[in-house]
C-alpha atoms as a PDB file:
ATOM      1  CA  UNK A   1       0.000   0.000   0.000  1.00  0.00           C
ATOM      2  CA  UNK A   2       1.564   3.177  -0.922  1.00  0.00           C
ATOM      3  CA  UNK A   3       1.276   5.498   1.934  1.00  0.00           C
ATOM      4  CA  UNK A   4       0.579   9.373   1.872  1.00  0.00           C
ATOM      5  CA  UNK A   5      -1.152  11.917   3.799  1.00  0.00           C
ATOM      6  CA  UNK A   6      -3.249  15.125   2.816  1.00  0.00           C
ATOM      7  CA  UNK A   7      -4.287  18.718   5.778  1.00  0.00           C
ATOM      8  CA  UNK A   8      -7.925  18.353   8.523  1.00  0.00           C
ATOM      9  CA  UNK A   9      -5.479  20.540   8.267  1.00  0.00           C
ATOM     10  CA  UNK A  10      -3.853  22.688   9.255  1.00  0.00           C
ATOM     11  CA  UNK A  11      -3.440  22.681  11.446  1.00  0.00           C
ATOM     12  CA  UNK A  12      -3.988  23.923  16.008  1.00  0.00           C
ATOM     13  CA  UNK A  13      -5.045  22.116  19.623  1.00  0.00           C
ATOM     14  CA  UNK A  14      -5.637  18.555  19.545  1.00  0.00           C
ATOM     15  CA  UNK A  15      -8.114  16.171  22.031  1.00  0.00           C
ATOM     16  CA  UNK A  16      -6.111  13.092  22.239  1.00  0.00           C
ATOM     17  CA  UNK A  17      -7.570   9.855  23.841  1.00  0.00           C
ATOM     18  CA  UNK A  18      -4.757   8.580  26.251  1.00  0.00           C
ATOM     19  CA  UNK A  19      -2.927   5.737  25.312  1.00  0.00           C
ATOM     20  CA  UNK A  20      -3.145   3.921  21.265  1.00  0.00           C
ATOM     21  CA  UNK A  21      -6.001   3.095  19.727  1.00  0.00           C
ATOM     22  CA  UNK A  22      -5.218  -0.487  17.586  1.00  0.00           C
ATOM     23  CA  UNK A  23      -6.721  -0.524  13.908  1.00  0.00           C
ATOM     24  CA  UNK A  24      -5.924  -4.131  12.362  1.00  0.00           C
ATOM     25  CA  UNK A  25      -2.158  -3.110  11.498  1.00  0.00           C
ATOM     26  CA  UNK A  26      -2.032   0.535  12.366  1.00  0.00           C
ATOM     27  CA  UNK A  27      -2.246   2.363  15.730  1.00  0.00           C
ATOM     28  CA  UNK A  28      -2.892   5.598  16.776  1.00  0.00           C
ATOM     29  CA  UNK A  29      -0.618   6.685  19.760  1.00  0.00           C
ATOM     30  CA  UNK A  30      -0.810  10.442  21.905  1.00  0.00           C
ATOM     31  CA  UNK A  31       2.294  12.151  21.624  1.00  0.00           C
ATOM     32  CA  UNK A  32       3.063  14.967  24.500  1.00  0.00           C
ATOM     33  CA  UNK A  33       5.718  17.477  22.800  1.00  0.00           C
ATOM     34  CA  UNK A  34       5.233  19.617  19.458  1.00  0.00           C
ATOM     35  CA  UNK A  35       7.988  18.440  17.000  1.00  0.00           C
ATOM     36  CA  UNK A  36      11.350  20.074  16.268  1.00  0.00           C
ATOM     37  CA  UNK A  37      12.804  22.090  13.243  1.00  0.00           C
ATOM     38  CA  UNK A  38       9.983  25.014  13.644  1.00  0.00           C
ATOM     39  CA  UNK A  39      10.517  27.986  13.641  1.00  0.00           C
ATOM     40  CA  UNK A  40      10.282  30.071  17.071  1.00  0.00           C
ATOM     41  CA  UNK A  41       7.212  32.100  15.711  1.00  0.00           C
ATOM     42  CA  UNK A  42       5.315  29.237  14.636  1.00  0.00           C
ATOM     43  CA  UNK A  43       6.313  26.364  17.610  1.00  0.00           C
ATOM     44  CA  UNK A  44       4.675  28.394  20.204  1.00  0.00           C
ATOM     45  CA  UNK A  45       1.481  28.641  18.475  1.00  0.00           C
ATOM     46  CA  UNK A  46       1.638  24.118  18.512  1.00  0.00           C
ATOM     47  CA  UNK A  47      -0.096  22.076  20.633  1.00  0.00           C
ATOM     48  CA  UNK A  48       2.373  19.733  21.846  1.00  0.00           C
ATOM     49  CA  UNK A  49      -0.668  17.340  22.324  1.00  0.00           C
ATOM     50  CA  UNK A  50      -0.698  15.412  18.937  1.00  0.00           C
ATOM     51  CA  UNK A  51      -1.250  12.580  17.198  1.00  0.00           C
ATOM     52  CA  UNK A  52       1.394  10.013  16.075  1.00  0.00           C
ATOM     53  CA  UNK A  53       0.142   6.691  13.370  1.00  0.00           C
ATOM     54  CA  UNK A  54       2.164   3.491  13.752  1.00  0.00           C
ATOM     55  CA  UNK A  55       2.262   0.961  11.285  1.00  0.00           C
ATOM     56  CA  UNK A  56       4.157  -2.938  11.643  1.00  0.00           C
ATOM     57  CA  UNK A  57       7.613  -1.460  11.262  1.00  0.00           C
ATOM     58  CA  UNK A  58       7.255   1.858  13.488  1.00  0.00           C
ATOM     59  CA  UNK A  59       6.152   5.222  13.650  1.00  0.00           C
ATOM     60  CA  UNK A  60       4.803   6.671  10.041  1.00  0.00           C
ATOM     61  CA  UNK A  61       4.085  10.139  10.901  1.00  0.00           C
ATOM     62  CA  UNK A  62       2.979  12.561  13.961  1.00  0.00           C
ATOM     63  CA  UNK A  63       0.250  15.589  13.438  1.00  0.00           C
ATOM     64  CA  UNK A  64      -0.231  18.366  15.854  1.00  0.00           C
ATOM     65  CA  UNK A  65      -2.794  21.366  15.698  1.00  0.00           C
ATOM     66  CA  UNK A  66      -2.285  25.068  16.822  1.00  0.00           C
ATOM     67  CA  UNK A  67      -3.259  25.761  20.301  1.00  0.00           C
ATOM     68  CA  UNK A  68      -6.581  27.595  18.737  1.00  0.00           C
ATOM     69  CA  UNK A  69      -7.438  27.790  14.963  1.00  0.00           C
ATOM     70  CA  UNK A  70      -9.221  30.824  13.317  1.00  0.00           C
ATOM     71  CA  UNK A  71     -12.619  29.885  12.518  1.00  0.00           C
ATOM     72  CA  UNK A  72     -15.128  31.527  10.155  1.00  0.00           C
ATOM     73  CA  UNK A  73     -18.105  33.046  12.012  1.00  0.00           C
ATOM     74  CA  UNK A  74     -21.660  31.677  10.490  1.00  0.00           C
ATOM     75  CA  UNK A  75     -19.726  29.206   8.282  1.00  0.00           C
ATOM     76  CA  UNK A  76     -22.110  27.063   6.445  1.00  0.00           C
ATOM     77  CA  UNK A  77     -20.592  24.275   4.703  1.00  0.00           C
ATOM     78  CA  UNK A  78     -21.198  23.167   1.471  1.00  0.00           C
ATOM     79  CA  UNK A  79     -20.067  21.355  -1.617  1.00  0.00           C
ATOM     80  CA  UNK A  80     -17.469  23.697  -2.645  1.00  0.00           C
ATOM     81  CA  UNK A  81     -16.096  23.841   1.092  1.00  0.00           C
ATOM     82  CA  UNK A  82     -16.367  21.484   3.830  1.00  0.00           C
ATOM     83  CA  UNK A  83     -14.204  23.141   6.631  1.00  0.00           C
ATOM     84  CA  UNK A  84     -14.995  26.559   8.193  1.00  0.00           C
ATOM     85  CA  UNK A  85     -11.174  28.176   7.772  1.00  0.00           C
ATOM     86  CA  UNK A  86      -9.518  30.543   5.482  1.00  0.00           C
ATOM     87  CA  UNK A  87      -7.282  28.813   2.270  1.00  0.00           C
ATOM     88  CA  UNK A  88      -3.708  28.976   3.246  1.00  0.00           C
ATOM     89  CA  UNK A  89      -4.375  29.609   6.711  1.00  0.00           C
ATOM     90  CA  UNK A  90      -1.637  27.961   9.119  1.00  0.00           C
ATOM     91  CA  UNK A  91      -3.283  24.521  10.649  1.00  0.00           C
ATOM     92  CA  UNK A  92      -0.487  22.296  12.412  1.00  0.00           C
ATOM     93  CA  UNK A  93       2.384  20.808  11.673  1.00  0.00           C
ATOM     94  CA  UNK A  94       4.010  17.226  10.557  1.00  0.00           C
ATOM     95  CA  UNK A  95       6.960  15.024  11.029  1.00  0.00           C
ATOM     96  CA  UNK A  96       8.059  12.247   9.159  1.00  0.00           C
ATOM     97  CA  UNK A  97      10.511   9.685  11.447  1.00  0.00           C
ATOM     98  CA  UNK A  98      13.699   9.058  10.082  1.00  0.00           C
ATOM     99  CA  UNK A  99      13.414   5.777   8.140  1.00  0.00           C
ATOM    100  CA  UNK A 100       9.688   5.810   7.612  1.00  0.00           C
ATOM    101  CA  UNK A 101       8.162   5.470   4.448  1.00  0.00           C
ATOM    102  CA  UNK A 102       5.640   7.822   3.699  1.00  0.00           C
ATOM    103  CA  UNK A 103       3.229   9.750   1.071  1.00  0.00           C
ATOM    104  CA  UNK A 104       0.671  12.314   0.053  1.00  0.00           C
ATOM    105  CA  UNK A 105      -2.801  11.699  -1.514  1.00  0.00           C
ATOM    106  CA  UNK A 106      -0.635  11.591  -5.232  1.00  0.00           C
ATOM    107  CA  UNK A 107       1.389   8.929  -4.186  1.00  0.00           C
ATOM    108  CA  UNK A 108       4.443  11.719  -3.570  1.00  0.00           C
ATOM    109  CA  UNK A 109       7.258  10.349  -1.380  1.00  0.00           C
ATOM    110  CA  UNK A 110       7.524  13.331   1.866  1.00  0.00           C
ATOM    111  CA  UNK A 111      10.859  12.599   2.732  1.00  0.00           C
ATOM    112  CA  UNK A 112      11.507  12.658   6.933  1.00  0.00           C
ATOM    113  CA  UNK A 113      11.781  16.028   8.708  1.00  0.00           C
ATOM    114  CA  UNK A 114       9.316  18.338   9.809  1.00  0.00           C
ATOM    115  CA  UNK A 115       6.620  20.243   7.626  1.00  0.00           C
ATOM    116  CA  UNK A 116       3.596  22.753   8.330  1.00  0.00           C
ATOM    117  CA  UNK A 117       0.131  22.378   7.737  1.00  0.00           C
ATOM    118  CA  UNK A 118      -1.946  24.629   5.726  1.00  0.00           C
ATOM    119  CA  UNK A 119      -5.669  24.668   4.496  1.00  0.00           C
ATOM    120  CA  UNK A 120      -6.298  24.967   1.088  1.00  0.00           C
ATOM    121  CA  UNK A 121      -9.359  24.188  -1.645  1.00  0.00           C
ATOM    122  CA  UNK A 122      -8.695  21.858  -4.522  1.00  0.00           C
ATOM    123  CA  UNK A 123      -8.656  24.187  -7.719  1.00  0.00           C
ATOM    124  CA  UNK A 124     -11.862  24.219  -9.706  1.00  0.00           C
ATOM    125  CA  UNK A 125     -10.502  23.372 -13.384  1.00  0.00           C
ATOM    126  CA  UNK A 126     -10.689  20.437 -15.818  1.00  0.00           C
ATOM    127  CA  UNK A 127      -7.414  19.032 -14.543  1.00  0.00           C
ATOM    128  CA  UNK A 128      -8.771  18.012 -10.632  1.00  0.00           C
ATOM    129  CA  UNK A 129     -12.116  16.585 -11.802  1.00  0.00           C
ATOM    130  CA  UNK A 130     -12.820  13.292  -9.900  1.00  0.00           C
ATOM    131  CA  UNK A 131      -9.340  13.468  -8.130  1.00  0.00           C
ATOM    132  CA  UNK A 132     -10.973  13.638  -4.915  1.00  0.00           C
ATOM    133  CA  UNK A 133     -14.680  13.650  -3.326  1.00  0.00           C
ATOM    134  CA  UNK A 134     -13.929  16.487  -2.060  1.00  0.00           C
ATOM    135  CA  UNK A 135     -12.391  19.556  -2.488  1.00  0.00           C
ATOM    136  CA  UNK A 136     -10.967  20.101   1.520  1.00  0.00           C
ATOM    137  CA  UNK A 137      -7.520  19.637   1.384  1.00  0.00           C
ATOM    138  CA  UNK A 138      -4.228  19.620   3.685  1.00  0.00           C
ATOM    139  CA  UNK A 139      -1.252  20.963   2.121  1.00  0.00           C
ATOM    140  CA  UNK A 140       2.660  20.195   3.759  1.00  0.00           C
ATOM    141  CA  UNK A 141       5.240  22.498   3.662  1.00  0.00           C
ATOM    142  CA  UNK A 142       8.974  22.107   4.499  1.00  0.00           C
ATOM    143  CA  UNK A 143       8.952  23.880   7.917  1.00  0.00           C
ATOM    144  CA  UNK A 144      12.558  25.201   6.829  1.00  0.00           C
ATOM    145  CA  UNK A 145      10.994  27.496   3.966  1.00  0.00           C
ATOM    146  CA  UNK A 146       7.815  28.212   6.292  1.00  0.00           C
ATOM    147  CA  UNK A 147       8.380  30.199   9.112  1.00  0.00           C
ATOM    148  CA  UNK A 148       5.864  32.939   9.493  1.00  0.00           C
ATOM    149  CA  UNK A 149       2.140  32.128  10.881  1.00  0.00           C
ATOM    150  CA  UNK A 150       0.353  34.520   8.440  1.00  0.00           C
ATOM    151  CA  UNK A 151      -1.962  33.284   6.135  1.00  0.00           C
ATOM    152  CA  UNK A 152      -0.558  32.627   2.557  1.00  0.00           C
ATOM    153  CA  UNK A 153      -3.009  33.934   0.297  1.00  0.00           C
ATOM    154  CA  UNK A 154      -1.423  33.554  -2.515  1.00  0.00           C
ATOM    155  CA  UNK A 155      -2.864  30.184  -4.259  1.00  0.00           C
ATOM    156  CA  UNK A 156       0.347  29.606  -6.586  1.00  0.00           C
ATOM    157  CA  UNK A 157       2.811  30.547  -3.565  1.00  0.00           C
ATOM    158  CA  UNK A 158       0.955  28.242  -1.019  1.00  0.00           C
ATOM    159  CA  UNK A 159       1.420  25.474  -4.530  1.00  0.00           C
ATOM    160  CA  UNK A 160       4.995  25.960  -5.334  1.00  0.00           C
ATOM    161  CA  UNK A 161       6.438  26.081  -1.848  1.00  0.00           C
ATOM    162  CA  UNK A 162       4.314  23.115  -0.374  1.00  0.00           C
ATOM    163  CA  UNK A 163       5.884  21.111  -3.909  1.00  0.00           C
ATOM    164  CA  UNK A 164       8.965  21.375  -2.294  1.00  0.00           C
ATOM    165  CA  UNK A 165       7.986  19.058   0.644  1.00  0.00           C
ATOM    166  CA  UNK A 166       7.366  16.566  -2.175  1.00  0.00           C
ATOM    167  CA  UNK A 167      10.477  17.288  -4.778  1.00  0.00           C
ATOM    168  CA  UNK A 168       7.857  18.105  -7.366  1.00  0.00           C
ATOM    169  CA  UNK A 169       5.830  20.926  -9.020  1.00  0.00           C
ATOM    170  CA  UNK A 170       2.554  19.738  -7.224  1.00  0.00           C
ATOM    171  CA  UNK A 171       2.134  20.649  -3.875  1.00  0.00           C
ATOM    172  CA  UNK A 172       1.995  17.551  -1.175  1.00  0.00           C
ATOM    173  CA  UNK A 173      -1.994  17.491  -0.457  1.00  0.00           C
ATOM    174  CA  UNK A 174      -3.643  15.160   2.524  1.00  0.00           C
ATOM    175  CA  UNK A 175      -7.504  14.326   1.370  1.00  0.00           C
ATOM    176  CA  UNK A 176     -10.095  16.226   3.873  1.00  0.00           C
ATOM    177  CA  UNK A 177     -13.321  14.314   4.092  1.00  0.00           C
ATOM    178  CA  UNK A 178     -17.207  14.903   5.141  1.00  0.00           C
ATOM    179  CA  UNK A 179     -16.744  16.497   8.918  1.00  0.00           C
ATOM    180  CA  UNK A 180     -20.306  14.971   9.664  1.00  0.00           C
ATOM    181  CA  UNK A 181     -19.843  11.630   9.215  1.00  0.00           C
ATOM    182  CA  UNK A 182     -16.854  12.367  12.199  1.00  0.00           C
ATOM    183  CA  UNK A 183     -19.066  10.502  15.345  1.00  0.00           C
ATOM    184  CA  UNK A 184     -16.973  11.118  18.550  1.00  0.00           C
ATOM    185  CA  UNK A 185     -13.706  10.785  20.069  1.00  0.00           C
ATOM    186  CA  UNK A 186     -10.077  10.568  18.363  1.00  0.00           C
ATOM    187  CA  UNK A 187     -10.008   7.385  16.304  1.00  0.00           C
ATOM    188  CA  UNK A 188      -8.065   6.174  13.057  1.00  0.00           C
ATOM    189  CA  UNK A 189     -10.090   3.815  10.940  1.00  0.00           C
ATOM    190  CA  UNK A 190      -9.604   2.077   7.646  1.00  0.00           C
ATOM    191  CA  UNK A 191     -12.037   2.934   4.962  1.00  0.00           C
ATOM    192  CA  UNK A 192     -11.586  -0.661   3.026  1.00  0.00           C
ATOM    193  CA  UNK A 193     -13.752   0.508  -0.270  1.00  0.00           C
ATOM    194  CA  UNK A 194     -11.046   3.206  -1.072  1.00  0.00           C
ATOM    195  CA  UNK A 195      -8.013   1.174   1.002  1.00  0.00           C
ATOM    196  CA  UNK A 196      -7.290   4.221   3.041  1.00  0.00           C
ATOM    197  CA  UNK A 197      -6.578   4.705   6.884  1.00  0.00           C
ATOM    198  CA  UNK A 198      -8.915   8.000   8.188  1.00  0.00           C
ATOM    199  CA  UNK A 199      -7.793   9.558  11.117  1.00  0.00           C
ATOM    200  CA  UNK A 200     -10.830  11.309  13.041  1.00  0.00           C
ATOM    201  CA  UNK A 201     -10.177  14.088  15.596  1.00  0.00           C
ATOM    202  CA  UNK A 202     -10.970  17.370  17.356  1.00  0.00           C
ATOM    203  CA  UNK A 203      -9.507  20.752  16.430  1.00  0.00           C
ATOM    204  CA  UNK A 204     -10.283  23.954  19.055  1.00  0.00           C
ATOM    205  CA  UNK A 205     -11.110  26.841  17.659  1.00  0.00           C
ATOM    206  CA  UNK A 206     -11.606  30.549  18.045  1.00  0.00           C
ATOM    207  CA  UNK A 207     -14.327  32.447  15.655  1.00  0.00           C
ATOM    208  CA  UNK A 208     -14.621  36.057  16.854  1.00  0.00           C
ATOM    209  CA  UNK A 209     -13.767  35.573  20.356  1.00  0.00           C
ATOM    210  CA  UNK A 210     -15.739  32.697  20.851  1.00  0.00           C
ATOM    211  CA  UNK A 211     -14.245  29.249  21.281  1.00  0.00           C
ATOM    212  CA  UNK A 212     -15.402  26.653  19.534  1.00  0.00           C
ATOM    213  CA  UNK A 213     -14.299  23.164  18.204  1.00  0.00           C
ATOM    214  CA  UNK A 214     -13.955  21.326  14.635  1.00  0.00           C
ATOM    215  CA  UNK A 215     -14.301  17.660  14.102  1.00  0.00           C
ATOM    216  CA  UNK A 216     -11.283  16.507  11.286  1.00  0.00           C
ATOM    217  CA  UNK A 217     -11.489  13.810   9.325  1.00  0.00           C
ATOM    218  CA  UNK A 218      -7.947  14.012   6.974  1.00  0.00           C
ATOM    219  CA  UNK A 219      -6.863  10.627   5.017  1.00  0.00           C
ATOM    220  CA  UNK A 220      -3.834  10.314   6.618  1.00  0.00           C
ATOM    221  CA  UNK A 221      -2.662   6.861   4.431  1.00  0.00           C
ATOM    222  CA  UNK A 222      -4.370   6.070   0.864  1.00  0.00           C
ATOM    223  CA  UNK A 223      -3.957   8.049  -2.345  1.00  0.00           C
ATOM    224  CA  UNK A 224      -6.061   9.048  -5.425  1.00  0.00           C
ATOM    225  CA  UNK A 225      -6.844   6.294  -7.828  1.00  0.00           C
ATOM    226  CA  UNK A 226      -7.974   9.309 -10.537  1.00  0.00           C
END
């Protein structure tokens, strides 16, 4: 199975269950400190409270979530937009274990080290039809190359510098499904019609002042088959 993961996002605090949570041949551990290789702006914004996927050899990769995500006020979702946040707005971060073997939703290899997570909506143009069922996506970037919080607004930026977490000209994407199929509780479950591993989890948010919280369901192993 060729592994990958698409931002859930983002990005942001995390409700972990305490101890691992076993799914056939994958787990789902806690992990209690944010990763390294951050930059200082960006670190203390992490949750250290994250999530970390195990597979039969070892650890595959490790999510965490700011300590509070902006949230849009009165969101209603829909089918152009799932998640209530702003495209290229800073979610989380990533690490990929030395040794591990691991890819996005396109089958890209993310080499180990540690990457940001940033929202961002799959482009509406003749060359993403049917790549996805939806257009919510996750994108990595190296953390090296992405040091400041703000918001990258730019669509082609947010593209070419998450491509470099992947070596290529397409930027490293992690699949975003249907929030309200989420149920409760952190979980990671395989979804055997489209062989991928769906990780299921809470993000806290803040939308004008007022906290508030965002069930995540991101595709953290399985790839495209368009």
């Amino acid at each position: 199975m060729t592994i990958r993961i698409l931002l859930t996002v983002a990005l942001l605090s995390v409700s972990c269950s305490a101890g691992s949570v076993s799914a056939d041949d994958h787990k789902l551990k806690a992990v209690k400190e944010a990763p390294k290789g951050l930059s200082a702006e960006i670190e203390k914004l992490i949750d250290p409270a994250g999530h970390q996927i195990h597979g039969e050899d070892g650890a595959i990769v490790e999510l965490w979530l700011l300590k509070s995500l902006p949230i849009k006020a009165d969101f209603k979702s829909g089918a152009s937009q799932l998640y209530p946040f702003t495209p290229g707005q800073l979610l989380g971060a990533m690490r990929v274990p030395k040794g591990a073997k691991y890819s996005d939703f396109r089958g890209q290899e993310i080499e180990a080290g540690t990457y940001t997570l940033r929202y961002g909506l799959q482009p509406e143009d003749g060359n993403h039809l049917g790549t996805s069922e939806t257009a919510d996506f996750i994108l990595a970037l190296p953390a090296k190359i992405d040091t400041k919080p703000a918001t990258i607004e730019d669509f082609y930026e947010l593209s070419e510098r998450s491509g470099k977490a992947a070596g290529s000209t397409h930027p490293a994407i992690f699949s975003l499904l249907d929030p309200a199929e989420a149920g409760k509780g952190s979980k990671l479950d395989e979804d055997k019609s489209a062989d991928d591993w769906v990780l299921t989890f809470t993000a806290k948010g803040n939308a004008k002042g007022k906290a508030t919280e965002v069930r995540i369901r991101l595709v953290v192993i399985g790839e495209s088959e368009a």
